[in-house]
Protein backbone atom coordinates (compact mmCIF):
# COMPACT_ATOMS: atom_id res chain seq x y z
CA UNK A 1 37.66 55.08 167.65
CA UNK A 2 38.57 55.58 171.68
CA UNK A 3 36.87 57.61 174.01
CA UNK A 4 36.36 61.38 173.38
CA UNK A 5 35.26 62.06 176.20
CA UNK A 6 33.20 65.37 174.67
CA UNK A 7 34.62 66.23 172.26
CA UNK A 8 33.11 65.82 168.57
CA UNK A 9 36.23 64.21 167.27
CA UNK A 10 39.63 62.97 167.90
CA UNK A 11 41.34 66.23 165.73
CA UNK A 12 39.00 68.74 168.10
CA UNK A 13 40.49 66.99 171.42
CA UNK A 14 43.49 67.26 170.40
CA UNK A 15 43.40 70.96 169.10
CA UNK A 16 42.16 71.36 172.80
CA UNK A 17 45.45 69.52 174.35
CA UNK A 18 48.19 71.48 172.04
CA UNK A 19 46.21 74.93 173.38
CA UNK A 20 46.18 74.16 176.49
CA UNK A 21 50.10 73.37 176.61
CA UNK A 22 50.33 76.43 174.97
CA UNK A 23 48.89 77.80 178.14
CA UNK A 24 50.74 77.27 180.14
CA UNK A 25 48.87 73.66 181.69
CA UNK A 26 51.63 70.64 182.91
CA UNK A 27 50.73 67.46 180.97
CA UNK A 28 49.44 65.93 183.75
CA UNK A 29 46.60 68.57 184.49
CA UNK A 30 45.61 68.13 181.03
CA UNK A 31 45.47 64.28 181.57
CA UNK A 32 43.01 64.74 184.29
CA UNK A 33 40.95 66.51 181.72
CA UNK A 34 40.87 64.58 178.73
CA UNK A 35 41.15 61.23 180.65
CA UNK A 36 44.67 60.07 178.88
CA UNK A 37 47.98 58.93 180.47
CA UNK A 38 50.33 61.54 180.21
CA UNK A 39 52.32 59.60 178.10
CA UNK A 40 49.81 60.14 175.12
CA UNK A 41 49.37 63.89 176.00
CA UNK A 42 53.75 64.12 175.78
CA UNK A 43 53.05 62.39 172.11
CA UNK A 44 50.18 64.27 170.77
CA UNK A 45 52.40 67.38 171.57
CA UNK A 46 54.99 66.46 170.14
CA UNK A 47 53.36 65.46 167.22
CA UNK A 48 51.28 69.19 166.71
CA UNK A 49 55.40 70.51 166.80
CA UNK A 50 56.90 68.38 163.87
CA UNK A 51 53.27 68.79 161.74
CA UNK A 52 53.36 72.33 162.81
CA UNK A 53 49.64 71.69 164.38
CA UNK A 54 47.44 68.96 166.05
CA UNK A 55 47.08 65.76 164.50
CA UNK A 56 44.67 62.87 164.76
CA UNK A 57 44.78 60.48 167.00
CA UNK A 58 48.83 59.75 167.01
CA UNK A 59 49.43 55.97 165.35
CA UNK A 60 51.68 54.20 168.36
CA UNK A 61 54.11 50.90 167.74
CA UNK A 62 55.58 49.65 164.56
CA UNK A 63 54.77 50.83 161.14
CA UNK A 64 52.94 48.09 159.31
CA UNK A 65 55.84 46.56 156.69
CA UNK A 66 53.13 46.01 153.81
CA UNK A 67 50.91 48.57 152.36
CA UNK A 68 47.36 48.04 151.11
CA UNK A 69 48.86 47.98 147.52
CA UNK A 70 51.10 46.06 148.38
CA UNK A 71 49.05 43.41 150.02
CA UNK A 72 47.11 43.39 146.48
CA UNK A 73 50.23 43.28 144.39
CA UNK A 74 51.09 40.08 146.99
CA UNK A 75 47.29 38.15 145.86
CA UNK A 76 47.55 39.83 142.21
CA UNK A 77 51.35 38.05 141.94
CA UNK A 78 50.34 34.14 143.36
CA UNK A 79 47.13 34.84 141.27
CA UNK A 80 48.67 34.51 137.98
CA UNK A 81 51.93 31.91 139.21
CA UNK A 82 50.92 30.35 142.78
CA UNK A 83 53.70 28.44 141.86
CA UNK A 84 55.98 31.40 142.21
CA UNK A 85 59.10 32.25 144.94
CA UNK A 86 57.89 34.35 148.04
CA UNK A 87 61.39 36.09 148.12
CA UNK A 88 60.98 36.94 144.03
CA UNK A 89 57.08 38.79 145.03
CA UNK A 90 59.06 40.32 148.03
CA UNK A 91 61.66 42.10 145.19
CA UNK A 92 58.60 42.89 143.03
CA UNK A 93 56.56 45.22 145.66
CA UNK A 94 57.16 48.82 146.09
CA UNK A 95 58.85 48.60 149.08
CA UNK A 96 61.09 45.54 148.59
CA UNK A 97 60.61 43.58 151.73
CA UNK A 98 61.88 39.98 152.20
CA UNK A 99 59.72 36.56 151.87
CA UNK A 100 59.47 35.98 155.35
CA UNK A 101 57.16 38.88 155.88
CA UNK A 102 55.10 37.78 152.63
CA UNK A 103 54.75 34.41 154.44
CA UNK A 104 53.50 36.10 157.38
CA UNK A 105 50.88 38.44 155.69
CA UNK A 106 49.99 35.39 153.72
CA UNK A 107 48.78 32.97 156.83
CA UNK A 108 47.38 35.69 158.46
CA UNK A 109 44.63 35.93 155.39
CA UNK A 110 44.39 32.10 156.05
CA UNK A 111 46.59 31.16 152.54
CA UNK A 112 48.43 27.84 152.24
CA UNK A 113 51.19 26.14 150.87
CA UNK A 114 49.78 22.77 149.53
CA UNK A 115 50.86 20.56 146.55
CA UNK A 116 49.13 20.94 142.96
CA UNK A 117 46.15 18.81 142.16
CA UNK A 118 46.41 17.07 138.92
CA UNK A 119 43.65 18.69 136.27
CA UNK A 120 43.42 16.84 133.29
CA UNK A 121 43.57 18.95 130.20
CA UNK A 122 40.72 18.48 128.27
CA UNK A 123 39.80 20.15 125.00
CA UNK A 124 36.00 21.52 124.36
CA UNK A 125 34.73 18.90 122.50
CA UNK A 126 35.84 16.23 125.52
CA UNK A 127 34.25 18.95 128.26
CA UNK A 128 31.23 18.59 126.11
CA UNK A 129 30.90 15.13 125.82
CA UNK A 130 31.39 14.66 129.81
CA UNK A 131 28.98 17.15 130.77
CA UNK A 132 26.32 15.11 128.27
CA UNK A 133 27.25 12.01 129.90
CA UNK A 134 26.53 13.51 133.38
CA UNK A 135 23.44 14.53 132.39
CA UNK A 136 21.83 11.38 130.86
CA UNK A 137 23.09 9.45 134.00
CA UNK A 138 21.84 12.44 136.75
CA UNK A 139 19.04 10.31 137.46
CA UNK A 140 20.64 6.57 137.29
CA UNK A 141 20.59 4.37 140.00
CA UNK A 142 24.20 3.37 140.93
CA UNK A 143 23.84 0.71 143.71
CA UNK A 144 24.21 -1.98 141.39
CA UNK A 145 27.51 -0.66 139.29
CA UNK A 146 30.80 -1.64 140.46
CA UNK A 147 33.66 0.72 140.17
CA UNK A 148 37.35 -0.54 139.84
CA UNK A 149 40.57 1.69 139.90
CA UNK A 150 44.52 1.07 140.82
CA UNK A 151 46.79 3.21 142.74
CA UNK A 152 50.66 2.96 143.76
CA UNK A 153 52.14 4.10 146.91
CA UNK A 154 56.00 4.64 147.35
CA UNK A 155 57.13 3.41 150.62
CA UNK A 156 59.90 5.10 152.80
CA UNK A 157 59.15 8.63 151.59
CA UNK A 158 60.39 11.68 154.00
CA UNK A 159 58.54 12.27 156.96
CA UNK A 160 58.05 15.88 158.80
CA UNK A 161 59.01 16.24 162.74
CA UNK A 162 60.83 18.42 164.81
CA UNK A 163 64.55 19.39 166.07
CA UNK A 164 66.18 22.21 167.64
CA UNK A 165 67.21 24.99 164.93
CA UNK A 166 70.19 24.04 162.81
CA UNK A 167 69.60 20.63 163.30
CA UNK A 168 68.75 18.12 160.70
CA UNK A 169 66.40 14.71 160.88
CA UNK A 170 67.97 11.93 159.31
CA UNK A 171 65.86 9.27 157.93
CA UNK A 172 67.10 6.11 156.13
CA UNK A 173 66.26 5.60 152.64
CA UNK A 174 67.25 3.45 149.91
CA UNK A 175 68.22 4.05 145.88
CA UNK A 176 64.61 2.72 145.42
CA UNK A 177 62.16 2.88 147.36
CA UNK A 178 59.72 -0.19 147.81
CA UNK A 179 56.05 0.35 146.07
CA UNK A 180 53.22 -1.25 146.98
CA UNK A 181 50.95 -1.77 143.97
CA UNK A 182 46.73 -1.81 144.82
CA UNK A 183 43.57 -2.94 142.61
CA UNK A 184 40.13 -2.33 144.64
CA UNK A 185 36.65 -2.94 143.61
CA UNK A 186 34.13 0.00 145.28
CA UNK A 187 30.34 0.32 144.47
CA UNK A 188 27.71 2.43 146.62
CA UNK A 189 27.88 0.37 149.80
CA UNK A 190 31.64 1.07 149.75
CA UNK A 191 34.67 -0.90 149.42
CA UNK A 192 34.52 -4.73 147.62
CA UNK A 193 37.53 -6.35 147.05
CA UNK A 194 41.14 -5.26 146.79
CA UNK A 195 44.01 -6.66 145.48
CA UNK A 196 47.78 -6.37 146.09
CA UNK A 197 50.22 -6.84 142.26
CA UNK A 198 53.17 -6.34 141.02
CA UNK A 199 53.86 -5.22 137.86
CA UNK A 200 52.02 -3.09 135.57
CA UNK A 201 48.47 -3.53 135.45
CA UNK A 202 47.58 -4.61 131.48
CA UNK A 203 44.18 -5.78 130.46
CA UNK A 204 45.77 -9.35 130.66
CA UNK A 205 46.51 -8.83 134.92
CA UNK A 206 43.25 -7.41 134.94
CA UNK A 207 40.69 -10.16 133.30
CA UNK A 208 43.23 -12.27 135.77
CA UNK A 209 42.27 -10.19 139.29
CA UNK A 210 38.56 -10.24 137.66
CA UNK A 211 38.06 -13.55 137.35
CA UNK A 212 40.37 -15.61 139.57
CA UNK A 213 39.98 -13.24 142.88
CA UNK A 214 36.91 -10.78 142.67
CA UNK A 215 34.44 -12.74 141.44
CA UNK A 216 34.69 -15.68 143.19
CA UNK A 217 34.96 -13.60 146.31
CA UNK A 218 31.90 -11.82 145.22
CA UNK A 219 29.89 -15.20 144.43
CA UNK A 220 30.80 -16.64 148.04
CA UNK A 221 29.76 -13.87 150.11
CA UNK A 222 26.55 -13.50 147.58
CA UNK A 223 25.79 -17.44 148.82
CA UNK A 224 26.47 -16.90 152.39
CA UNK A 225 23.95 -13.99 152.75
């Protein structure tokens, strides 16, 4: 709350303004008093004359566009579909407003946009079973295990950058995009071995990357240390 300047509250200071008008006192006299610009003594007048009395402190500039209910219907809405249009929870508030101003009250309590992480859906039973399986190995020691995975990454995919408004970024792609296929080996001390393929990988490519590539690679560098 601002300055008083003693006065027990805002609605007393202002009772003292809209009497003192009344008494005849120009705006800026009253100023001097109350220490405010005369612009906020012209408003708090004004104000007393449409409420038909003085008001609080008079709320200046823009009216906020989203209410507190509003706000929640906005978290309540991406709660249950985050997957859901901005423009569509615009139409579904009380005061339809458009998904630009969503966005806006969205970043401003630090929400994101961000793709979907893959969950795996698992019934009880399997839940069960891994959370007994992370128990009896809590305590395992893991520097001698050896972890292997594959992954694929899609070449050529669209890139973000800038232009001027209305302006598109063109970027060259083809009906199929190249793929570059990766096998790695990773254990505690961090990455082993990797492998580039083509193909898919069966248990046939894999015994092949095993034994042809990793672990001769493994028994070489185990003989030079």
């Amino acid at each position: 709350m601002g300055k008083k300047f003693g006065f027990s509250s805002v609605p007393e200071r202002n009772k003292y303004i809209v009497t003192r008008k009344k008494d005849g006192a120009t705006n800026q006299e009253i100023a001097n008093e109350v220490k405010l610009s005369v612009r906020q003594i012209q408003n708090i007048n004004r104000a007393s004359k449409v409420k038909k009395g003085p008001l609080k402190k008079p709320q200046l500039g823009r009216k906020k566009a989203l209410s507190k209910p509003s706000k929640m219907s906005i978290r309540n809405q991406i709660k249950n579909n985050p997957y859901k249009s901005l423009s569509v929870i615009g139409s579904k508030l009380p005061n339809k407003t458009s998904g630009r101003t969503v966005s806006r009250y969205l970043k401003s309590v630090k929400w994101t946009r961000k793709k979907a992480t893959k969950q795996p859906d698992l019934e009880e039973i399997h839940k069960e079973l891994r959370f007994d399986w992370a128990q009896n190995y809590e305590h395992y020691d893991w520097s001698s295990v050896v972890f292997t995975d594959e992954a694929t990454f899609e070449l050529n995919q669209p890139r973000y950058g800038w232009s001027p408004q209305g302006c598109k970024i063109q970027q060259k792609s083809l009906t199929y995009n190249p793929k570059l296929q990766v096998w790695a080996a990773m254990w505690k001390g961090g990455l082993l071995y990797y492998a580039i393929y083509q193909g898919s990988m069966d248990r046939f490519l894999y015994l092949s990357i095993l034994y042809h590539e990793f672990f001769p690679k493994i028994r070489q560098e185990l003989r030079i240390r």
